[in-house]
N, C-alpha and C. Protein backbone atom coordinates (compact mmCIF):
# COMPACT_ATOMS: atom_id res chain seq x y z
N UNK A 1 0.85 -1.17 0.00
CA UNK A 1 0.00 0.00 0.00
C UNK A 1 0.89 1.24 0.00
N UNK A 2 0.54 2.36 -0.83
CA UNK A 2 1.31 3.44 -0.67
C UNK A 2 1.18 3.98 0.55
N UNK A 3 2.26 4.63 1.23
CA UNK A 3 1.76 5.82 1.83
C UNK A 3 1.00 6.58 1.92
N UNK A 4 0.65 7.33 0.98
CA UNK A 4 0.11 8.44 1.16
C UNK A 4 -1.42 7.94 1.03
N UNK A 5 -1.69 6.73 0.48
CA UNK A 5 -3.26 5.70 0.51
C UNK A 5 -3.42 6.11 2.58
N UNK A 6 -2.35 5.24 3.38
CA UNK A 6 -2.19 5.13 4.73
C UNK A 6 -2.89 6.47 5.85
N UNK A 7 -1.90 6.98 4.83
CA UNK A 7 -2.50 8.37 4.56
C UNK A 7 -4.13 9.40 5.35
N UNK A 8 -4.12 9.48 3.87
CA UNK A 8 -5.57 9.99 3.78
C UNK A 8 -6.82 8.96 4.35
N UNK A 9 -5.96 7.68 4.62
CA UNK A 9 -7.01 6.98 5.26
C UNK A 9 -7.29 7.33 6.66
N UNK A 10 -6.27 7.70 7.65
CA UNK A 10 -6.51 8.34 8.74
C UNK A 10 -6.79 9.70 8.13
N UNK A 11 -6.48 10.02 7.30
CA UNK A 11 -7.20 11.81 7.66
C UNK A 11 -8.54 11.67 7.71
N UNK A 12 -9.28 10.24 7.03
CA UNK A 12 -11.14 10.05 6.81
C UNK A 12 -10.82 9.77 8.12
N UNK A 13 -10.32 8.73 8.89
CA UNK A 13 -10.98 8.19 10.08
C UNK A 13 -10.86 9.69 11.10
N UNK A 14 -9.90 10.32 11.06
CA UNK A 14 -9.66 11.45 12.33
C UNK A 14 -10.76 12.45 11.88
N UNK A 15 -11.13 12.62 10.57
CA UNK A 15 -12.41 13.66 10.04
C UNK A 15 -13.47 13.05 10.98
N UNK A 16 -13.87 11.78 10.88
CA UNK A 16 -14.88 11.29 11.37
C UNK A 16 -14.85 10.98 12.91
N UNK A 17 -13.81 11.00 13.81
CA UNK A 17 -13.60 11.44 15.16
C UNK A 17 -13.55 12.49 15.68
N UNK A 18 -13.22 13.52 14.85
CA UNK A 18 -12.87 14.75 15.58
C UNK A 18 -14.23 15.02 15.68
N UNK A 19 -15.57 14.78 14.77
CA UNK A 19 -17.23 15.20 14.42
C UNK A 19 -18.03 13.92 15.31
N UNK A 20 -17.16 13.17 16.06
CA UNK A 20 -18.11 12.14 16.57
C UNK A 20 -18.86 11.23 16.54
N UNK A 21 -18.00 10.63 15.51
CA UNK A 21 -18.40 9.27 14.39
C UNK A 21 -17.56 8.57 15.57
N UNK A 22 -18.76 7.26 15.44
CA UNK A 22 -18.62 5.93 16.49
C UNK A 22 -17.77 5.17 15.71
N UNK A 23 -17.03 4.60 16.50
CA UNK A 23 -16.03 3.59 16.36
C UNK A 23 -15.23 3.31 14.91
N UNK A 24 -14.72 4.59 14.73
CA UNK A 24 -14.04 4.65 13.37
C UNK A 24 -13.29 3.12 13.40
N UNK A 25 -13.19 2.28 12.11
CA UNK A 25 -12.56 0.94 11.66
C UNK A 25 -11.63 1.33 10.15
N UNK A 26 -10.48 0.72 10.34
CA UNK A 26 -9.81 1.14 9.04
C UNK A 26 -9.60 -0.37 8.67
N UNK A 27 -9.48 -1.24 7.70
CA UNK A 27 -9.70 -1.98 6.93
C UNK A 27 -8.39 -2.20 6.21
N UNK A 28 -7.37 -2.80 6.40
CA UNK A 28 -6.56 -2.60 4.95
C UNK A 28 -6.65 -3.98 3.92
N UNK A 29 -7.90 -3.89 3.23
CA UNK A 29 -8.20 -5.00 1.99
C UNK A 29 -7.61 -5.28 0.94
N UNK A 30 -6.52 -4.56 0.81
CA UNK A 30 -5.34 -4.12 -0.29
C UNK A 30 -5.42 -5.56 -0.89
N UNK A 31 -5.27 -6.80 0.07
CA UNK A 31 -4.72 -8.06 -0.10
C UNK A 31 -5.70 -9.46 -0.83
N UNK A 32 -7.30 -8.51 0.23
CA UNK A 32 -8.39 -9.59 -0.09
C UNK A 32 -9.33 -9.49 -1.25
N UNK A 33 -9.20 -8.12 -1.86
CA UNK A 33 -10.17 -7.32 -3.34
C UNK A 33 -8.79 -6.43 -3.88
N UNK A 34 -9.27 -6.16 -5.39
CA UNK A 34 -8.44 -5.60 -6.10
C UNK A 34 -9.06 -4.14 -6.45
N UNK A 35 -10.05 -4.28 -6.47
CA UNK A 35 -10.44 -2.50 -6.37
C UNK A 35 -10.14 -1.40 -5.42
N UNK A 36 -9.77 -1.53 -4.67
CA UNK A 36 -9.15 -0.49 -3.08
C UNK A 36 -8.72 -1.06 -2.49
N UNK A 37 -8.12 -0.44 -1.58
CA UNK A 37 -6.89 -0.89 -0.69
C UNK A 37 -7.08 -0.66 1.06
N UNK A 38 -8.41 0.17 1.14
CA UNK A 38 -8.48 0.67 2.57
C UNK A 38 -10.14 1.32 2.75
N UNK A 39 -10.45 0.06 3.33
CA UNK A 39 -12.01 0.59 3.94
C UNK A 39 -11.88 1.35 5.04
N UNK A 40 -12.83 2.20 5.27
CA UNK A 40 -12.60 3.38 6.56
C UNK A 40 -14.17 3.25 6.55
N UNK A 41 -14.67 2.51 8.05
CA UNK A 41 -15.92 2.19 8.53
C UNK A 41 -16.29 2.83 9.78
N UNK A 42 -17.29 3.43 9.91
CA UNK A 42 -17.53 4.50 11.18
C UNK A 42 -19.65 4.35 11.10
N UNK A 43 -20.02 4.97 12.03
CA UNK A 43 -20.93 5.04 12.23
C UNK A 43 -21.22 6.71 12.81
N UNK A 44 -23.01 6.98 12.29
CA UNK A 44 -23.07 8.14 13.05
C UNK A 44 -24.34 8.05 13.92
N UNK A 45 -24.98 8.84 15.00
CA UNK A 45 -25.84 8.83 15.55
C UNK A 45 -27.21 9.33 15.06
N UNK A 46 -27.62 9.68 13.86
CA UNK A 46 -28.21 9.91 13.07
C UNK A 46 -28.19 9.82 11.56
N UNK A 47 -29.44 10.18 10.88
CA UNK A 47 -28.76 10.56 9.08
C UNK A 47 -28.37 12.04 9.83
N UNK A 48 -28.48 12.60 9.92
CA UNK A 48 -28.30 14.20 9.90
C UNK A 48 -26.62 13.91 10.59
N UNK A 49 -26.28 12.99 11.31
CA UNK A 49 -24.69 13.01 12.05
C UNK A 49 -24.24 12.33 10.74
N UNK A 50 -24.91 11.48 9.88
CA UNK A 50 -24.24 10.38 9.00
C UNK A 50 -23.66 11.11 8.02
N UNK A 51 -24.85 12.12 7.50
CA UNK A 51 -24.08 13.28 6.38
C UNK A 51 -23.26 14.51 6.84
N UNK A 52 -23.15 14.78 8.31
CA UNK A 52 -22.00 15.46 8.37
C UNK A 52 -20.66 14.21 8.47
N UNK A 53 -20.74 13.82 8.95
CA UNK A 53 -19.61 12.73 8.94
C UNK A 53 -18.82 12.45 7.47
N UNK A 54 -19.66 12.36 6.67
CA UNK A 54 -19.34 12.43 4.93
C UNK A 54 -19.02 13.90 4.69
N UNK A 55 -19.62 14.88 5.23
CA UNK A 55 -18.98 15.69 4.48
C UNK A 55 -17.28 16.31 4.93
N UNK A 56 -17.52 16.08 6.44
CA UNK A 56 -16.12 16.26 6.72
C UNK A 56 -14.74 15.29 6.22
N UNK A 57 -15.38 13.86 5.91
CA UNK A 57 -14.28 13.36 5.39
C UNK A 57 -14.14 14.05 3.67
N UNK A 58 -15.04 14.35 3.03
CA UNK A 58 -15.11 14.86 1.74
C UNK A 58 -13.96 15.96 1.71
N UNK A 59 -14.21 17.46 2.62
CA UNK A 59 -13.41 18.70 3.18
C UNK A 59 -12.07 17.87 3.85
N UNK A 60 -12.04 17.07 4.44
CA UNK A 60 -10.03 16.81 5.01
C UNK A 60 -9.71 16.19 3.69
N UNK A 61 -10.27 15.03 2.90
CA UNK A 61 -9.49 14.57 1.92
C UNK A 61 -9.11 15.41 0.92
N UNK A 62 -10.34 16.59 0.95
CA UNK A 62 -9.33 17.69 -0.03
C UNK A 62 -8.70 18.16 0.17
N UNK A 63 -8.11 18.40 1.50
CA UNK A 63 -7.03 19.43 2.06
C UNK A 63 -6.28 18.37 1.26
N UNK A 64 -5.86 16.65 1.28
CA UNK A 64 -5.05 15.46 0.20
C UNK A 64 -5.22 15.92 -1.12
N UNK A 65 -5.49 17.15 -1.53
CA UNK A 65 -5.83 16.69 -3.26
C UNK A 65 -7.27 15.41 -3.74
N UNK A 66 -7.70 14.85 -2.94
CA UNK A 66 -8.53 14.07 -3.13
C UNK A 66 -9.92 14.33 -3.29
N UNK A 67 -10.68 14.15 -3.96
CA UNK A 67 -12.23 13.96 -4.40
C UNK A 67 -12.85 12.64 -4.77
N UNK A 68 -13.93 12.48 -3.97
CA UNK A 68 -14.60 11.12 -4.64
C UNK A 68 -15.03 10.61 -5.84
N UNK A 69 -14.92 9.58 -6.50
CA UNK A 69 -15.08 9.23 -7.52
C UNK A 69 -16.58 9.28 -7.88
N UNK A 70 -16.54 8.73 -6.36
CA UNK A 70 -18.12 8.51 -6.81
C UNK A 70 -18.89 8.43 -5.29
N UNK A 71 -20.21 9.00 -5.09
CA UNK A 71 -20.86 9.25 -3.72
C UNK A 71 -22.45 8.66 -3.77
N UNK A 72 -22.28 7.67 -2.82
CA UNK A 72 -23.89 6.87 -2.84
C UNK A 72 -24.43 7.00 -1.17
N UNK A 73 -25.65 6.67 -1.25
CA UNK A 73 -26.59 6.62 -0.17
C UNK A 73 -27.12 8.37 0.52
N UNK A 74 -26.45 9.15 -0.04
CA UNK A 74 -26.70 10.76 0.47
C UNK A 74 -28.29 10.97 0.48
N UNK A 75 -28.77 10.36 -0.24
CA UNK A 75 -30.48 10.63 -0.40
C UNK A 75 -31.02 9.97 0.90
N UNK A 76 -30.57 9.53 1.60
CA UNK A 76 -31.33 7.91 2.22
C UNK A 76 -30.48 8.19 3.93
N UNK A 77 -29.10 8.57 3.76
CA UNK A 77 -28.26 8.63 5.23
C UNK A 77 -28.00 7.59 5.51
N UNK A 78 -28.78 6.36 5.17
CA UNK A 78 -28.25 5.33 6.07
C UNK A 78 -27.20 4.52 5.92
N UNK A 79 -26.41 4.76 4.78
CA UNK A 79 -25.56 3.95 4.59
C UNK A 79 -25.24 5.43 3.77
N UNK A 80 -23.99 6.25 3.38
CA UNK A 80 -23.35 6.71 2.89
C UNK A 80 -22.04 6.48 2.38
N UNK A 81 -21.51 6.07 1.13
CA UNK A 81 -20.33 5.51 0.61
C UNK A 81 -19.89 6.09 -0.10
N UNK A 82 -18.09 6.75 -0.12
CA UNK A 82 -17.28 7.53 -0.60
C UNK A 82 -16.35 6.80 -0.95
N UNK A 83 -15.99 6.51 -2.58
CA UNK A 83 -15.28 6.15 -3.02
C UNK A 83 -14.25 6.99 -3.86
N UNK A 84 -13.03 7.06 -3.03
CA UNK A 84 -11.84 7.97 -3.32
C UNK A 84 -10.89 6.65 -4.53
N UNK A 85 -11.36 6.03 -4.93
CA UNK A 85 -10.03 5.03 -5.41
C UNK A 85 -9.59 4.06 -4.85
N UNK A 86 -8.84 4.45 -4.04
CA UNK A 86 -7.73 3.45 -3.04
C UNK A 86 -8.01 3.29 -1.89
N UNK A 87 -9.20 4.33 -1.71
CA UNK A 87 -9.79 4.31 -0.32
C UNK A 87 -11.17 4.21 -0.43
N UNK A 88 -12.15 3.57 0.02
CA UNK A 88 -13.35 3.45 0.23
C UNK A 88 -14.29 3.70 1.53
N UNK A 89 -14.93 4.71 1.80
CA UNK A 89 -15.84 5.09 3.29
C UNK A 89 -16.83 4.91 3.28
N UNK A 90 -17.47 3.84 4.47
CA UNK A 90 -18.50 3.72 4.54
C UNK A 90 -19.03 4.34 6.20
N UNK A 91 -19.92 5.25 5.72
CA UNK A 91 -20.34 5.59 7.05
C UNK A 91 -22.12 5.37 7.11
N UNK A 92 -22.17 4.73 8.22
CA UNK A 92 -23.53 4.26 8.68
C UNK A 92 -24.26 4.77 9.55
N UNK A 93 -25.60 4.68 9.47
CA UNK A 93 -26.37 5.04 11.04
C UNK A 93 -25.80 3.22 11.64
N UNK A 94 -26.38 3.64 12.83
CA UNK A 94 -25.90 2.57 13.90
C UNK A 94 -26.72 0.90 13.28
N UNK A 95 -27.90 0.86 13.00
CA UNK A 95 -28.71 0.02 12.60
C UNK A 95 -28.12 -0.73 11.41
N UNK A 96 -28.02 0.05 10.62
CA UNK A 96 -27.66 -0.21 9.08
C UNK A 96 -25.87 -0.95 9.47
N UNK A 97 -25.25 -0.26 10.69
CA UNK A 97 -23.82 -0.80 10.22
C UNK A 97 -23.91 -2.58 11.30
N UNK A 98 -24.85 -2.51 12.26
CA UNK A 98 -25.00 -3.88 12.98
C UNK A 98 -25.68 -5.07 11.31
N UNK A 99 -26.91 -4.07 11.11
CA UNK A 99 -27.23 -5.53 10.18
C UNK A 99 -26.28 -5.41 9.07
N UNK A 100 -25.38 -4.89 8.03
CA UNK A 100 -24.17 -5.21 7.45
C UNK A 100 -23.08 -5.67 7.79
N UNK A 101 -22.67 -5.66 9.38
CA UNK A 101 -21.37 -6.08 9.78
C UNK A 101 -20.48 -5.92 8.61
N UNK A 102 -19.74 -4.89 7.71
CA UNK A 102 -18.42 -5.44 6.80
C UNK A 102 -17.73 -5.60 7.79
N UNK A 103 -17.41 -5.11 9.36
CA UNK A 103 -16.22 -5.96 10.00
C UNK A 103 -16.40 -6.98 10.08
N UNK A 104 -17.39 -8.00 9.92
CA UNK A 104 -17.31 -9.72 9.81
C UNK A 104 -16.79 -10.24 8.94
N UNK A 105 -18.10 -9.65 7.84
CA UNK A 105 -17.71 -9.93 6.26
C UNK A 105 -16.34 -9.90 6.13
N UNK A 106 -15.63 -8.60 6.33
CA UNK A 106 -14.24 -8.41 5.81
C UNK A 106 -12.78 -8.79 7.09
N UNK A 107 -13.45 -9.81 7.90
CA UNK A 107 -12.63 -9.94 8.55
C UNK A 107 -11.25 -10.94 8.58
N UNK A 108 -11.00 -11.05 7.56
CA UNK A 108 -9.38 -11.60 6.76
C UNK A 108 -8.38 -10.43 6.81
N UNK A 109 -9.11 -9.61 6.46
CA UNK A 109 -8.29 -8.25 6.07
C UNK A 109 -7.71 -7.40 7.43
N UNK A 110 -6.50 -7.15 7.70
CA UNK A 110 -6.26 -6.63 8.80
C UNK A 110 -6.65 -5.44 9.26
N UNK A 111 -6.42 -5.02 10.62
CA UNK A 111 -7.40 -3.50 11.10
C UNK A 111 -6.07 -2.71 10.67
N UNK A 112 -5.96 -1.65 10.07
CA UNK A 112 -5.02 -0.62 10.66
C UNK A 112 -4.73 0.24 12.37
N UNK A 113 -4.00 0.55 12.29
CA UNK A 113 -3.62 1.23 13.70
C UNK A 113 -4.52 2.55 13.56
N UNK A 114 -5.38 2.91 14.28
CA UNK A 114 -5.87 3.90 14.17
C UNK A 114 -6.57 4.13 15.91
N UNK A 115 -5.86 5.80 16.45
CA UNK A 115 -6.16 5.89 17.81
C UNK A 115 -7.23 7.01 17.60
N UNK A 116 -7.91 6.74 18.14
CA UNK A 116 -9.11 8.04 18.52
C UNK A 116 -8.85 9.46 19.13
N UNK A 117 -9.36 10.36 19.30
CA UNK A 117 -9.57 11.34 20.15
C UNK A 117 -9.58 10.89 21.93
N UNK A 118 -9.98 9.89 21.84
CA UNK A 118 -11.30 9.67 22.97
C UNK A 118 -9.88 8.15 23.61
N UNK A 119 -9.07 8.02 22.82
CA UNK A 119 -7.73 6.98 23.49
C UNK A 119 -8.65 5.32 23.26
């Protein structure tokens, strides 16, 4: 994985801590899928927390030069997905991320190191 992928993947997870997204998860799938390299999984306490949560990772990844390729679930909140390339964000209301579990699903793939605000 590049660096700078490592990267901007904590700048999504710390966007989404510093705004109070639950239990930011970083993913590095680099190994288990060939389309991206780094899921960044968080939850928010609402749609209204779910789409700020997206938009702040949207605003830090550009401070990276980065823009999404492509942006799904914004109509709906409950599942919101930002696909940067190499990096993929999924941010959930709480409901939506228990009945999807991708930490089950994707659990081959190792966690990255990622510390919170909150320790």
């Amino acid at each position: 994985m590049h660096p700078d992928t490592a990267e901007a993947a904590e700048a999504a997870a710390s966007a989404i801590d510093d705004k109070k997204g639950l239990d930011p998860v970083l993913l590095d799938v680099s190994l288990v899928i060939v389309i991206t390299d780094v899921f960044v999984i968080a939850s928010g306490t609402s749609r209204r927390h779910v789409l700020t949560l997206a938009e702040e990772v949207e605003a830090r990844l550009a401070e990276h030069d980065r823009k999404p390729l492509r942006r799904e679930g914004v109509s709906d909140a409950t599942w919101v997905l930002l696909d940067f390339g190499d990096i993929v964000v999924h941010v959930f209301d709480e409901e939506t991320r228990r009945y999807y579990d991708l930490e089950r699903l994707w659990r081959d793939a190792p966690r990255m190191a990622f510390e919170t605000a909150s320790g």
